[in-house]
C-alpha atoms as a PDB file:
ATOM      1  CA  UNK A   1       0.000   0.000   0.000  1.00  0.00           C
ATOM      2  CA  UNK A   2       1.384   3.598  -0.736  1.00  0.00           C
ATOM      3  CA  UNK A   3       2.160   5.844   2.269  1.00  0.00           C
ATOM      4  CA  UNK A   4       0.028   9.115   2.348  1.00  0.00           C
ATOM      5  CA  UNK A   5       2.706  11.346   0.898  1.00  0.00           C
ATOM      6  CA  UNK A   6       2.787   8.970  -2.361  1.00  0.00           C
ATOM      7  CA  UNK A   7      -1.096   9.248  -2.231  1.00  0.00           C
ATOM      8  CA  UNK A   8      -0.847  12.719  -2.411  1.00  0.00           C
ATOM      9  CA  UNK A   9       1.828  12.790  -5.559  1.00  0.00           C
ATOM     10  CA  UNK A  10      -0.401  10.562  -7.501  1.00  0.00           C
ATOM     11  CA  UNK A  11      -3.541  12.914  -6.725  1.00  0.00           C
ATOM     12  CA  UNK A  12      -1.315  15.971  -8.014  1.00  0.00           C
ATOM     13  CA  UNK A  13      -0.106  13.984 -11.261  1.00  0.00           C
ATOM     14  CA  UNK A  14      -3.629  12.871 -12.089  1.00  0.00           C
ATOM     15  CA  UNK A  15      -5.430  16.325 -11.209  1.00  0.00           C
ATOM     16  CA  UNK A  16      -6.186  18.569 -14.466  1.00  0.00           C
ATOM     17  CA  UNK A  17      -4.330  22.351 -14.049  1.00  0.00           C
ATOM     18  CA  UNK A  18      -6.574  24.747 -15.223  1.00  0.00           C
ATOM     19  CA  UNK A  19      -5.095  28.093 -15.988  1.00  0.00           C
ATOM     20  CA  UNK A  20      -6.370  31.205 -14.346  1.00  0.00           C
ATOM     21  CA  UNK A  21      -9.736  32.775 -15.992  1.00  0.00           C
ATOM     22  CA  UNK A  22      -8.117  36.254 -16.011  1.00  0.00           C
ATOM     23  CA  UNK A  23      -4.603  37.949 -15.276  1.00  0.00           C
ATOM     24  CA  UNK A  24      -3.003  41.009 -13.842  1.00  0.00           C
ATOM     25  CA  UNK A  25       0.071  42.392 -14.290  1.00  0.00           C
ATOM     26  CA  UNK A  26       1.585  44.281 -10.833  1.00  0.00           C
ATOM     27  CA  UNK A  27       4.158  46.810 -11.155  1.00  0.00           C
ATOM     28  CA  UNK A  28       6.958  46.906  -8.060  1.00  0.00           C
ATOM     29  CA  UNK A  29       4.847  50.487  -6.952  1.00  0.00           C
ATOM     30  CA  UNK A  30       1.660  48.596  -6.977  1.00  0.00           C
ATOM     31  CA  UNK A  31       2.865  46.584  -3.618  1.00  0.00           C
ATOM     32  CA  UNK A  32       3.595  48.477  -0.288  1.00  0.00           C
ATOM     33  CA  UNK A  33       6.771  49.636   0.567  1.00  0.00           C
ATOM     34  CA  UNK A  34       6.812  48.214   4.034  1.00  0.00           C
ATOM     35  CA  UNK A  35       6.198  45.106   2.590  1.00  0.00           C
ATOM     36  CA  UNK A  36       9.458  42.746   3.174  1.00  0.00           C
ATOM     37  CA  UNK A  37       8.763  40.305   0.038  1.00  0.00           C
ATOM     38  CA  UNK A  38       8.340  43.496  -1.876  1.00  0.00           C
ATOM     39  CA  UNK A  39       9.202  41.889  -5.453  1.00  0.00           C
ATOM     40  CA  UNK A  40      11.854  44.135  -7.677  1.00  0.00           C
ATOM     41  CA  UNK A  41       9.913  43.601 -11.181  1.00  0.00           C
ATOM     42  CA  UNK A  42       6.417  43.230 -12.249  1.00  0.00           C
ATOM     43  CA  UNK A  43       4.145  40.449 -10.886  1.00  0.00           C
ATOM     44  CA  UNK A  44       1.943  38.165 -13.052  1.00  0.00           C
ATOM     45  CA  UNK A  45      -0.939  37.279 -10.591  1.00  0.00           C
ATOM     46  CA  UNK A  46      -4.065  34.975 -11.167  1.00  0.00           C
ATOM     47  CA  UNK A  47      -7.553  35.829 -10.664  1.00  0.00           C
ATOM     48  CA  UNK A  48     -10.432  33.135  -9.918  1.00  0.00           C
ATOM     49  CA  UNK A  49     -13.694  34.052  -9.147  1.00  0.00           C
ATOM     50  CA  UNK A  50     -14.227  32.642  -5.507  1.00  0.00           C
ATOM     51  CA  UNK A  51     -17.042  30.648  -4.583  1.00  0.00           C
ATOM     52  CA  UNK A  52     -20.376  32.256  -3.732  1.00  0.00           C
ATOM     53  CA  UNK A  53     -20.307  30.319   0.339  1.00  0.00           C
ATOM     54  CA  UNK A  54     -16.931  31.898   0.446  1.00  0.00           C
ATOM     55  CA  UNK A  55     -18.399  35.434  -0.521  1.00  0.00           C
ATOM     56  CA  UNK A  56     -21.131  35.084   1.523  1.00  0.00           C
ATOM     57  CA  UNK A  57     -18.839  34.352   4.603  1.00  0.00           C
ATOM     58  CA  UNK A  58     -16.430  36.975   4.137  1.00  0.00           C
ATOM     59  CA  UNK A  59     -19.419  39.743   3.381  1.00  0.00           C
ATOM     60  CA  UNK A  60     -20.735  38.603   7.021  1.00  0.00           C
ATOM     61  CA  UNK A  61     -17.606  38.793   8.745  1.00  0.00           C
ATOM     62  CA  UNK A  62     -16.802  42.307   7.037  1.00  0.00           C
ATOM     63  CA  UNK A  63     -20.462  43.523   8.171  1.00  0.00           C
ATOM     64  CA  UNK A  64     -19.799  42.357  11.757  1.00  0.00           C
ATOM     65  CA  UNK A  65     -16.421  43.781  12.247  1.00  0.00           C
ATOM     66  CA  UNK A  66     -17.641  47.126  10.625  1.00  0.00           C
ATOM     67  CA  UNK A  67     -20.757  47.541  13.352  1.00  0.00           C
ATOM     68  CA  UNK A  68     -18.215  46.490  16.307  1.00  0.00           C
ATOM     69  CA  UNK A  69     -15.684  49.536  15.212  1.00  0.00           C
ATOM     70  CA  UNK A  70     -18.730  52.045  14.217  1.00  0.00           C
ATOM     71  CA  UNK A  71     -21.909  51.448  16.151  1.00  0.00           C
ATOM     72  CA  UNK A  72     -22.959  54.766  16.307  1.00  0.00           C
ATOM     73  CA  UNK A  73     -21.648  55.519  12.502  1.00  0.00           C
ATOM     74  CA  UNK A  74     -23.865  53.908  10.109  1.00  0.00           C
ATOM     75  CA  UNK A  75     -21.784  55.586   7.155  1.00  0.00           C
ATOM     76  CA  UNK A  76     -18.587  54.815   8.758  1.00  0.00           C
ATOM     77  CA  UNK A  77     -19.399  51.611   9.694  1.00  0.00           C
ATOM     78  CA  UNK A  78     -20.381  50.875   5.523  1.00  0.00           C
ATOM     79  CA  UNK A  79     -17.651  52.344   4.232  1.00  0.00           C
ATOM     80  CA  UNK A  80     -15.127  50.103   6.573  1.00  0.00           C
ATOM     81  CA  UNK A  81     -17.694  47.158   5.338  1.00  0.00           C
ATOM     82  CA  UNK A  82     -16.628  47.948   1.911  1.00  0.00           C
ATOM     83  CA  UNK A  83     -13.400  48.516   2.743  1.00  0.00           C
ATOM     84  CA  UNK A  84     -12.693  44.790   4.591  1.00  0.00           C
ATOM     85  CA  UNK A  85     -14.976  42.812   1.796  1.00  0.00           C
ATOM     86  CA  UNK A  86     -13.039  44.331  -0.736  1.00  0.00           C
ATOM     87  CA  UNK A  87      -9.317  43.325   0.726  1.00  0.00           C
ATOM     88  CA  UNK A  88     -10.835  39.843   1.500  1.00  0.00           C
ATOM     89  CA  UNK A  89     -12.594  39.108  -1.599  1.00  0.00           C
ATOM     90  CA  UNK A  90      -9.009  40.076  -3.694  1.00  0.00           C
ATOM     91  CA  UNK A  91      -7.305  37.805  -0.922  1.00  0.00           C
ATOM     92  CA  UNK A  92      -9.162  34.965  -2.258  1.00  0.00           C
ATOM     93  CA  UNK A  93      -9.656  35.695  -5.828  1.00  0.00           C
ATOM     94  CA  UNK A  94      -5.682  35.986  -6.224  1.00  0.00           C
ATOM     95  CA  UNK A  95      -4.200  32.584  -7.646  1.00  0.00           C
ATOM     96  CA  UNK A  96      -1.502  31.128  -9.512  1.00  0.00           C
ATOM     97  CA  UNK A  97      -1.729  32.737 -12.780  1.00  0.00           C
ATOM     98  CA  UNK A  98      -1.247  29.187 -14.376  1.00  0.00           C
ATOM     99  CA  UNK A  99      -3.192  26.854 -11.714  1.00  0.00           C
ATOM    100  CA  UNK A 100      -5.951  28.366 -10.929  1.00  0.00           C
ATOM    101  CA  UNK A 101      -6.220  25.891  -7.569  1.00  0.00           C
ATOM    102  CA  UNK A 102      -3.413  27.222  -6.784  1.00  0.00           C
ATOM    103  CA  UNK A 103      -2.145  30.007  -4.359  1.00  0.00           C
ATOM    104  CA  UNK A 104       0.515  32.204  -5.993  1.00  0.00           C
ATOM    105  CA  UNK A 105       3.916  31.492  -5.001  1.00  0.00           C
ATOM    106  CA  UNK A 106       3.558  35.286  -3.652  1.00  0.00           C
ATOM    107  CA  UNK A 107       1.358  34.806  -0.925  1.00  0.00           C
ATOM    108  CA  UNK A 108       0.950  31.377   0.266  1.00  0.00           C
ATOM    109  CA  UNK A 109      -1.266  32.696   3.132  1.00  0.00           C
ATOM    110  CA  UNK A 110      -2.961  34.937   1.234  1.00  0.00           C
ATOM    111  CA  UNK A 111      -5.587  36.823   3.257  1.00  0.00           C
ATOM    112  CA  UNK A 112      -2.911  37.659   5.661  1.00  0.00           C
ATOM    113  CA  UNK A 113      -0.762  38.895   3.136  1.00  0.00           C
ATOM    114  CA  UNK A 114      -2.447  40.653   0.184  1.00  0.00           C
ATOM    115  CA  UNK A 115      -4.091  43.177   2.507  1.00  0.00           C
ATOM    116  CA  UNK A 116      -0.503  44.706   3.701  1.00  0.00           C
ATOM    117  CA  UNK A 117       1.109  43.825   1.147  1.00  0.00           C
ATOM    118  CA  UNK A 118      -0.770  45.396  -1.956  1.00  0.00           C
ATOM    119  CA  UNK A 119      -1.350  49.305  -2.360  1.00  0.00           C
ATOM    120  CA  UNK A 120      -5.262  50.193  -2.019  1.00  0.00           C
ATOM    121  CA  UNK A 121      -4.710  50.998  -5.744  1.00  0.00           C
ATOM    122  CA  UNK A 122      -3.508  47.690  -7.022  1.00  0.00           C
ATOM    123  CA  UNK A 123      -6.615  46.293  -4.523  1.00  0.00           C
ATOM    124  CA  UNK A 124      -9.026  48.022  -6.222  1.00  0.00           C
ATOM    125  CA  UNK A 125      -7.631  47.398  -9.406  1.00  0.00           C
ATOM    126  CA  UNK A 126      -7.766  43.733  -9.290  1.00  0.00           C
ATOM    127  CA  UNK A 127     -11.502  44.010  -7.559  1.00  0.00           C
ATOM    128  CA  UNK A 128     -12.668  45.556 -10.739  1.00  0.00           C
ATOM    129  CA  UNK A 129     -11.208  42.861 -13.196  1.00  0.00           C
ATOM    130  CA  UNK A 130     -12.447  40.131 -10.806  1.00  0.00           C
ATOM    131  CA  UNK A 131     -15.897  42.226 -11.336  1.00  0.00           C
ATOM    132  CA  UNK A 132     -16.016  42.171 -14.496  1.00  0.00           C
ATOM    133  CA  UNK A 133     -15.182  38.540 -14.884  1.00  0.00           C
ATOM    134  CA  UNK A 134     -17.962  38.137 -13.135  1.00  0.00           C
ATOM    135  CA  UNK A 135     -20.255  40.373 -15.075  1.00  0.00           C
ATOM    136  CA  UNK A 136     -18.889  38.831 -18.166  1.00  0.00           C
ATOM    137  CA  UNK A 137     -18.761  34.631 -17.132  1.00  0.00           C
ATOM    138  CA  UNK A 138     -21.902  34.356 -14.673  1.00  0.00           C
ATOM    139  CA  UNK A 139     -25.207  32.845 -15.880  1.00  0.00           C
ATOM    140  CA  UNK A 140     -26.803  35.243 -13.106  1.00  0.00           C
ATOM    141  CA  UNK A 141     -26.149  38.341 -14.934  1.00  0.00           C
ATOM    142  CA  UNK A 142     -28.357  38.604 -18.378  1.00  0.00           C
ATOM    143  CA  UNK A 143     -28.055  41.154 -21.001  1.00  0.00           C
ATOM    144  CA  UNK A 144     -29.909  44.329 -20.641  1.00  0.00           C
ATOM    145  CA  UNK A 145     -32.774  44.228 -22.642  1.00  0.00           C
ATOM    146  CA  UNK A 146     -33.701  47.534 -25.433  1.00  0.00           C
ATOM    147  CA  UNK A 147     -36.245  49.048 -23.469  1.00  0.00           C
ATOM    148  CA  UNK A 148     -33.833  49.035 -20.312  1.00  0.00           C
ATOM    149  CA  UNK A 149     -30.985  50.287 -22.152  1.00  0.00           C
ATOM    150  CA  UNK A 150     -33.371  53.300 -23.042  1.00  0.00           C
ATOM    151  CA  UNK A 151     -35.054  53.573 -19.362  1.00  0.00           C
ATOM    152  CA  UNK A 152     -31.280  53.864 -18.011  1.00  0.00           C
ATOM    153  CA  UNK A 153     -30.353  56.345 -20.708  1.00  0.00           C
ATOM    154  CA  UNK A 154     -33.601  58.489 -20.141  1.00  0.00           C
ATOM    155  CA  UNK A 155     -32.365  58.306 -16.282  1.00  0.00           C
ATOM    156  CA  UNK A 156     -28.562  59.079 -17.111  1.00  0.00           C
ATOM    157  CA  UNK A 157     -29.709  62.489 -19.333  1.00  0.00           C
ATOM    158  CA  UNK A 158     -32.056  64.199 -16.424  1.00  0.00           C
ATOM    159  CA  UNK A 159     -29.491  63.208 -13.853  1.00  0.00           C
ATOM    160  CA  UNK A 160     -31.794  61.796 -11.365  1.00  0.00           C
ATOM    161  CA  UNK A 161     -30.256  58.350 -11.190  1.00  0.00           C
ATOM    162  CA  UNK A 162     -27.048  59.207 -10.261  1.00  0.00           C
ATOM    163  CA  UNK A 163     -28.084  62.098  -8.103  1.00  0.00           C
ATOM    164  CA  UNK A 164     -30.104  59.832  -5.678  1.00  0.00           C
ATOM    165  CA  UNK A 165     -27.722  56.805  -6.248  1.00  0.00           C
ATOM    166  CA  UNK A 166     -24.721  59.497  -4.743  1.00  0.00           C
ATOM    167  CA  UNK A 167     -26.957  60.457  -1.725  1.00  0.00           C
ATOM    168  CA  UNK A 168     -27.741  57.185  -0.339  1.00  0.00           C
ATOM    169  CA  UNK A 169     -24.595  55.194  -1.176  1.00  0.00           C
ATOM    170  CA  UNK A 170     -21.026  56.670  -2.098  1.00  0.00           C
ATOM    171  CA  UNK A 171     -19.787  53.524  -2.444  1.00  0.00           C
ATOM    172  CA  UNK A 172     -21.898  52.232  -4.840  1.00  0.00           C
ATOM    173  CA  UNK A 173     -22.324  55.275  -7.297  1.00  0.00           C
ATOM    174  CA  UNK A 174     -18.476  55.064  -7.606  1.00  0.00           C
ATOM    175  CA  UNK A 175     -18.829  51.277  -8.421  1.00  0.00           C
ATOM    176  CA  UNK A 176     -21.707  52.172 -11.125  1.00  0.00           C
ATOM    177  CA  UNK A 177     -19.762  55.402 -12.613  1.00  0.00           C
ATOM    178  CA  UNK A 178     -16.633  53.018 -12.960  1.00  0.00           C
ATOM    179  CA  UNK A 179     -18.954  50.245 -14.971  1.00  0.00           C
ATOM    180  CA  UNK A 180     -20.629  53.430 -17.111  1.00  0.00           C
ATOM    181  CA  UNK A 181     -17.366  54.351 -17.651  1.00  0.00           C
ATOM    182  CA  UNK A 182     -16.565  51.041 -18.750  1.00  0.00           C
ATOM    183  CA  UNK A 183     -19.902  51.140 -21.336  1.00  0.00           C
ATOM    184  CA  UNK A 184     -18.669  53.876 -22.804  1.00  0.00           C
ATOM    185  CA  UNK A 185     -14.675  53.166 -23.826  1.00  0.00           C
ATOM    186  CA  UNK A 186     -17.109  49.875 -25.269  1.00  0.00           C
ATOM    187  CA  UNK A 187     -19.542  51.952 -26.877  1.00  0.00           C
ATOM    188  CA  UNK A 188     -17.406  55.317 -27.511  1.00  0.00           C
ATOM    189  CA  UNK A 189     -14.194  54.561 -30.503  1.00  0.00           C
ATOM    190  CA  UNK A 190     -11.189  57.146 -28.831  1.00  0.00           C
ATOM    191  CA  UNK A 191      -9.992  59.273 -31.757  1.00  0.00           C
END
């Protein structure tokens, strides 16, 4: 009978590597500067969409973390929400760029390391490709049909949309204006 570790060889030898569904490219100013594994030349780092129980989990422990350090701050307290679901959710999404079941060879452990270790630039960035790999791979979002496409531009040219959108959550107007932004390079040829 094989011992455990040649159990464990075999498993690796006969499991399929599938590649990462999307990659980023990290400049050396894109990770902190306190960070001791700081890397000298740019990064190639996976991203895999992680799995909805995951999600879930992490949004919970982001919400209760965010009431225990503003209870009295209901803005406060959502902005840190946002904050903490969006460092966790990169933690996990970041892979091997050419296994996705992989870690990268970065950051092992990597919720405790892509938080300090990444600028809140090169966070965000990689939160908005793992969004729209999302957007662009899940079977739970469907095209917009032609008579929303003209209810949202109707909404877009008197202004009220946004407006009310900006008053009742920051966070999320920026999130929209970066995807409208994103409709237009689509939609818009540069000169």
């Amino acid at each position: 009978m094989a011992t455990f570790d040649e159990q464990v060889a075999a498993r690796r030898r006969e499991r399929k590597v599938i590649p990462a569904a999307r990659t980023v490219l990290l400049q050396p100013l894109d990770f902190s500067p306190t960070w001791a594994d700081r890397p000298n030349s740019a990064v190639c780092l996976g991203i895999r969409i992680p799995c909805e129980a995951d999600t879930e989990g992490l949004k919970r422990e982001a919400e209760k973390r965010a009431i225990e350090k503003y209870p009295r701050d209901p803005m406060a307290a959502e902005h840190e929400y946002e904050h903490l679901l969006v460092r966790w959710v990169v933690a996990r999404c970041v892979c091997d760029p050419n296994d996705c079941s992989s870690p990268h060879p970065l950051f092992q452990f990597a919720e405790e390391q892509v938080p300090e270790a990444l600028t809140k630039g090169a966070i965000l960035r990689i939160n908005d490709d793992l969004e729209r790999l999302i957007v662009e791979t899940s079977p739970n979002y469907h095209e917009a049909t032609d008579e929303q496409c003209v209810a949202l531009g109707s909404a877009l040219v008197d202004g009220s949309i946004l407006s009310l959108l900006g008053q009742t959550s920051p966070v999320k107007a920026a999130r929209v204006r970066r995807y409208l932004r994103f409709v237009c390079d689509e939609l818009v040829p540069e000169d």
